[in-house]
N, C-alpha and C. Protein backbone atom coordinates (compact mmCIF):
# COMPACT_ATOMS: atom_id res chain seq x y z
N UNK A 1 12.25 -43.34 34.00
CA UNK A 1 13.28 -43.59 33.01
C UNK A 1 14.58 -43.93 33.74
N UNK A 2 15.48 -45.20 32.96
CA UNK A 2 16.57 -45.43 33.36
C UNK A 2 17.09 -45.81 32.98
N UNK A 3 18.42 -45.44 32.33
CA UNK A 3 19.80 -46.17 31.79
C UNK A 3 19.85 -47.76 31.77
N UNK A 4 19.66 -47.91 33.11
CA UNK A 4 19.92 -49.79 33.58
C UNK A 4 19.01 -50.52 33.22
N UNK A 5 17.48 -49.87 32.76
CA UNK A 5 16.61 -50.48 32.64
C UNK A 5 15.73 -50.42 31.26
N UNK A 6 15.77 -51.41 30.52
CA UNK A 6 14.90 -51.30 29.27
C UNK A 6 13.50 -52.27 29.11
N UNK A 7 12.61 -51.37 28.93
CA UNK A 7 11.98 -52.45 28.20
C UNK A 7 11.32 -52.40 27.07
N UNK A 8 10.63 -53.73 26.08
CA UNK A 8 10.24 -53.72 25.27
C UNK A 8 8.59 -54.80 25.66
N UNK A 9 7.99 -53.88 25.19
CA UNK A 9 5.96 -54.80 25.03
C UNK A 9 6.14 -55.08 23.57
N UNK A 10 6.03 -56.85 23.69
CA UNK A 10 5.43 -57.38 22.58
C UNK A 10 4.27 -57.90 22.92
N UNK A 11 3.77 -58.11 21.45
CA UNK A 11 2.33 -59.02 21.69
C UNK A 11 2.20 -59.96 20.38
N UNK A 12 2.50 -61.43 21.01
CA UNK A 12 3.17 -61.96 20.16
C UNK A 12 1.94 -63.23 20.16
N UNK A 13 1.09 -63.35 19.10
CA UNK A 13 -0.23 -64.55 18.93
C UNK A 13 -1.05 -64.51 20.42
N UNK A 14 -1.19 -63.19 20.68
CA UNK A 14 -2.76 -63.12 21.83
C UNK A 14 -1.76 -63.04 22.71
N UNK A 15 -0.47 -63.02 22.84
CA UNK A 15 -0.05 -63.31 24.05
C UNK A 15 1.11 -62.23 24.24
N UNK A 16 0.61 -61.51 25.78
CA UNK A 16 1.37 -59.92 25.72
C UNK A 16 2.69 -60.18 26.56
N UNK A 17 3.77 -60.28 26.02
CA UNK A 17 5.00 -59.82 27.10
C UNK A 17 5.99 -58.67 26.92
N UNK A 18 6.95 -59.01 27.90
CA UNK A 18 7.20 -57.74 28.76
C UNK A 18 9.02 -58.14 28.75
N UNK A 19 9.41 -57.50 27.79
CA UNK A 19 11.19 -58.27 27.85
C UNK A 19 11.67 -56.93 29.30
N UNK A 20 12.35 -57.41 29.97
CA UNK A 20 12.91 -56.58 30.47
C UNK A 20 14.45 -56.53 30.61
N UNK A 21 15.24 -55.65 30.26
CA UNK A 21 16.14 -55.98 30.18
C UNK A 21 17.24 -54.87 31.08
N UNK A 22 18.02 -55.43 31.72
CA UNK A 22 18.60 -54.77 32.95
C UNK A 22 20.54 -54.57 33.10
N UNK A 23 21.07 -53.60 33.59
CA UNK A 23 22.51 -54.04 33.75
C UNK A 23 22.35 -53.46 35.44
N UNK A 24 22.96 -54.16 36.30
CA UNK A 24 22.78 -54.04 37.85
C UNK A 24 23.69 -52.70 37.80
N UNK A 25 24.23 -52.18 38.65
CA UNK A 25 25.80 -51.33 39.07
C UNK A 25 26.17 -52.70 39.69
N UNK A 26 27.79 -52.66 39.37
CA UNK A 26 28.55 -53.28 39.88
C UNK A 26 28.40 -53.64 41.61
N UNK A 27 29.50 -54.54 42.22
CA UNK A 27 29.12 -54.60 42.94
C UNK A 27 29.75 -53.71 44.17
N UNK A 28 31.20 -52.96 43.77
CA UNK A 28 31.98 -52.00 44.12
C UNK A 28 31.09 -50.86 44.44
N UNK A 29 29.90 -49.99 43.75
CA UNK A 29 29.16 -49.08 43.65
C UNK A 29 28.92 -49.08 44.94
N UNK A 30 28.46 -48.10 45.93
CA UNK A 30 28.01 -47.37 46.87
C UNK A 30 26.82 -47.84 46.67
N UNK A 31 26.43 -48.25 48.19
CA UNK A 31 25.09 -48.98 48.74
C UNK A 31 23.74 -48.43 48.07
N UNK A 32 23.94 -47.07 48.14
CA UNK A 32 23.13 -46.10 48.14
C UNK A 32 22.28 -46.21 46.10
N UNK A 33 23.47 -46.35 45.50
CA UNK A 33 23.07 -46.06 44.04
C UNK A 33 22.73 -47.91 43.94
N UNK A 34 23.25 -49.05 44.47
CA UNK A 34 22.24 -50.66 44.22
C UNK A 34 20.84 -50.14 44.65
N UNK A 35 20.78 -49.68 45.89
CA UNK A 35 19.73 -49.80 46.39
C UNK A 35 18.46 -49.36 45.39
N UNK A 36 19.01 -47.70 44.82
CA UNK A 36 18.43 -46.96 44.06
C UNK A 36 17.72 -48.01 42.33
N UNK A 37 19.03 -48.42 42.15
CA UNK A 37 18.14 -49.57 41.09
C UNK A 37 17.55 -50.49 41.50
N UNK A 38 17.75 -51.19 42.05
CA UNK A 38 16.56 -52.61 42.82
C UNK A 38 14.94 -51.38 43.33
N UNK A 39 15.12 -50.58 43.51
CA UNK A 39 13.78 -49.44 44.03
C UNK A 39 13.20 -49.32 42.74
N UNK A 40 13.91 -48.90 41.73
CA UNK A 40 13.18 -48.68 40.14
C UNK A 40 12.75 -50.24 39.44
N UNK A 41 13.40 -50.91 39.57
CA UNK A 41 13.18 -52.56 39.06
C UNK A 41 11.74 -53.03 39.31
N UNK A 42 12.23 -52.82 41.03
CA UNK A 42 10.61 -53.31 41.86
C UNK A 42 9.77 -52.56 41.63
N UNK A 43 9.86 -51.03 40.69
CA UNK A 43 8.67 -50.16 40.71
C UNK A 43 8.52 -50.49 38.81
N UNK A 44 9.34 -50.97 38.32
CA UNK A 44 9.31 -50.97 37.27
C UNK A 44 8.15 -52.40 36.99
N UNK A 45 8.33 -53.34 37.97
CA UNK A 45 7.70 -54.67 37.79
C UNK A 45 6.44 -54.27 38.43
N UNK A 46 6.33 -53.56 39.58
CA UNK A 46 4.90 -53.37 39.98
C UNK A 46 3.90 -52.38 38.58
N UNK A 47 4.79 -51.47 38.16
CA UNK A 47 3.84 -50.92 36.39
C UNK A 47 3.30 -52.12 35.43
N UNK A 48 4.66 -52.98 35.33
CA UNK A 48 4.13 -53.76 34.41
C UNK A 48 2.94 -54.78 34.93
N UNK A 49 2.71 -54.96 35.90
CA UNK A 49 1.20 -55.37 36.33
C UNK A 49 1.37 -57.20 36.28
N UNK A 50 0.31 -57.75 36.80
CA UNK A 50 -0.08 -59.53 36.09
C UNK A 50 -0.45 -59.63 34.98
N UNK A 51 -0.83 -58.98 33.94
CA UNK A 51 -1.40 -58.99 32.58
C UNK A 51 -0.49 -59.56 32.30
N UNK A 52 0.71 -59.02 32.25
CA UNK A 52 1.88 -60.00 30.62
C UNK A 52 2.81 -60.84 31.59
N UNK A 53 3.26 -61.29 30.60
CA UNK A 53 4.30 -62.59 31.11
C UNK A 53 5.55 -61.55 30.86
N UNK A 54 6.46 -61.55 31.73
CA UNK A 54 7.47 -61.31 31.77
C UNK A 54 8.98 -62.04 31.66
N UNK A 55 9.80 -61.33 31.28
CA UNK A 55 10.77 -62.29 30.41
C UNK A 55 12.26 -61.43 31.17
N UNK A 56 12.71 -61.66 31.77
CA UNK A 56 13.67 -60.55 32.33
C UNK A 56 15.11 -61.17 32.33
N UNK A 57 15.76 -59.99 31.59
CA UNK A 57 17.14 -60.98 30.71
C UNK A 57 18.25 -59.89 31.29
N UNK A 58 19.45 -60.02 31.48
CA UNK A 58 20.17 -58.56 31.82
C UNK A 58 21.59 -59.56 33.04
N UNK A 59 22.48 -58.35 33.27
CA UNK A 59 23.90 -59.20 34.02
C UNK A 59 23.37 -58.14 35.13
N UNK A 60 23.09 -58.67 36.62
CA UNK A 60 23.11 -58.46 37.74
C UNK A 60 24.23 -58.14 38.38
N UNK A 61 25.22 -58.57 37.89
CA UNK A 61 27.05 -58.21 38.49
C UNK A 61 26.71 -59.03 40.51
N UNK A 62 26.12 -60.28 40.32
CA UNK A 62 26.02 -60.78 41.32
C UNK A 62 26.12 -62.36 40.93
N UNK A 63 27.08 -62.50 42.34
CA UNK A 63 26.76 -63.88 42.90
C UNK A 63 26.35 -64.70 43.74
N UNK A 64 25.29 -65.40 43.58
CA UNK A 64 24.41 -66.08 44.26
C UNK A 64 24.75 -67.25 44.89
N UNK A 65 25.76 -67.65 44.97
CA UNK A 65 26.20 -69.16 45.51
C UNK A 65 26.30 -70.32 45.35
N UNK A 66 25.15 -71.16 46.29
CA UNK A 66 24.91 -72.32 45.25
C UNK A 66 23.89 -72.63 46.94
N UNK A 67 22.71 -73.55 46.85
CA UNK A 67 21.82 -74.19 47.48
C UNK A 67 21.56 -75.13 47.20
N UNK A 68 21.55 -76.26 48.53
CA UNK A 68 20.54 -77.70 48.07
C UNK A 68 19.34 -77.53 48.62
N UNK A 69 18.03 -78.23 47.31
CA UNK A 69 16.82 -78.33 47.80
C UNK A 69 16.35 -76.67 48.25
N UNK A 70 16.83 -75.80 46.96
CA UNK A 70 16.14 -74.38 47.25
C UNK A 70 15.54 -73.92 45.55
N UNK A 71 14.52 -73.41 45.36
CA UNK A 71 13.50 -72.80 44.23
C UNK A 71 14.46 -71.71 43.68
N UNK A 72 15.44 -71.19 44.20
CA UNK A 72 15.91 -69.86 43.51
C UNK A 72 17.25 -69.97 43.21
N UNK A 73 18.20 -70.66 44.32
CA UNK A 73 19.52 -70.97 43.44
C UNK A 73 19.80 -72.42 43.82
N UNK A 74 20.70 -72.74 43.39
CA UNK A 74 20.85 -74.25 42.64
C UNK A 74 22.30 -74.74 43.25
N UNK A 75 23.09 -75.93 42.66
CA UNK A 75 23.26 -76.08 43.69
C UNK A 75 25.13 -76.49 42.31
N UNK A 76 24.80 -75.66 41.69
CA UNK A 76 25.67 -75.86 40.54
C UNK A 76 26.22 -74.42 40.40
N UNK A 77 26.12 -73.33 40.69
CA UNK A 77 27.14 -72.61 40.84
C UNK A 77 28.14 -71.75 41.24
N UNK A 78 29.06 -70.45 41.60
CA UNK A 78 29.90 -70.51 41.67
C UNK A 78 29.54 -70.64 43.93
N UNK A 79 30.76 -70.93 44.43
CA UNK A 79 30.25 -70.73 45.92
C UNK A 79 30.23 -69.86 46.61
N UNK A 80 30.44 -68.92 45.39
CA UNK A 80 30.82 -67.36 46.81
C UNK A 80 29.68 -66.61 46.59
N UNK A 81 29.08 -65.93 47.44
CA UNK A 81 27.96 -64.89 47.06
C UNK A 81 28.21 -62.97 47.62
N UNK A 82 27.99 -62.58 46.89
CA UNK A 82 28.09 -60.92 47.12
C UNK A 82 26.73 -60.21 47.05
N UNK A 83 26.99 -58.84 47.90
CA UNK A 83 25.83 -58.23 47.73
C UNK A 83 24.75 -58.39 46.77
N UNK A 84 25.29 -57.97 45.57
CA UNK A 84 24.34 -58.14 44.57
C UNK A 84 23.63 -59.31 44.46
N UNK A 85 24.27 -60.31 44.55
CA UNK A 85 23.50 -61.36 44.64
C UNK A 85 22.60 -61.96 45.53
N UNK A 86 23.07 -61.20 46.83
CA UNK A 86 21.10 -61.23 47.59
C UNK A 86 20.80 -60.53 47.56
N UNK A 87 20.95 -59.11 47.11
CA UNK A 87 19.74 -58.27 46.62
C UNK A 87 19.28 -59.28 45.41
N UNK A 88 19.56 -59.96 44.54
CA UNK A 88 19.07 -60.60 43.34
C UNK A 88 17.92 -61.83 44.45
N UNK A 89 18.54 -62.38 44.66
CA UNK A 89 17.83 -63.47 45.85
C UNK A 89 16.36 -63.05 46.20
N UNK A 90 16.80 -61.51 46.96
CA UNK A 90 15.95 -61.41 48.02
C UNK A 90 14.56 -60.72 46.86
């Protein structure tokens, strides 16, 4: 169980998903308590298994940068990146 972390199982025409819905800690927070949620997230996604499609919606309190010719960030937004945002990355 966790504050930061919700989820909801639908099963919506044969087809099972998995909303997950998240608020990061800021990015000010002590190493120790990010770390602690990204540990429940990743244990939270290893429960929910390959069975359902997952849908994961929530504010990370991170910025990711911007990349050319990369699968995960793009190349459209802001340029600065912070912790949170490669823990989000990584």
């Amino acid at each position: 169980m966790n504050e930061n972390i919700i989820t909801v199982n639908i099963n919506h025409l044969g087809i099972k998903i998995t909303l997950l819905c998240v608020y990061a800690p800021s990015n000010n927070k002590v190493d120790l308590e990010k770390d602690q949620f990204y540990e429940k997230l990743n244990e939270t996604l290893i429960n929910i298994g390959t069975t359902r499609k997952i849908i994961l919606l929530g504010d990370f309190n991170g910025h990711a940068g911007t990349k050319v010719n990369n699968q995960v960030v793009g190349p459209y937004g802001e340029t600065r990146i912070n912790d949170n945002g490669e823990c989000l990355i990584d």
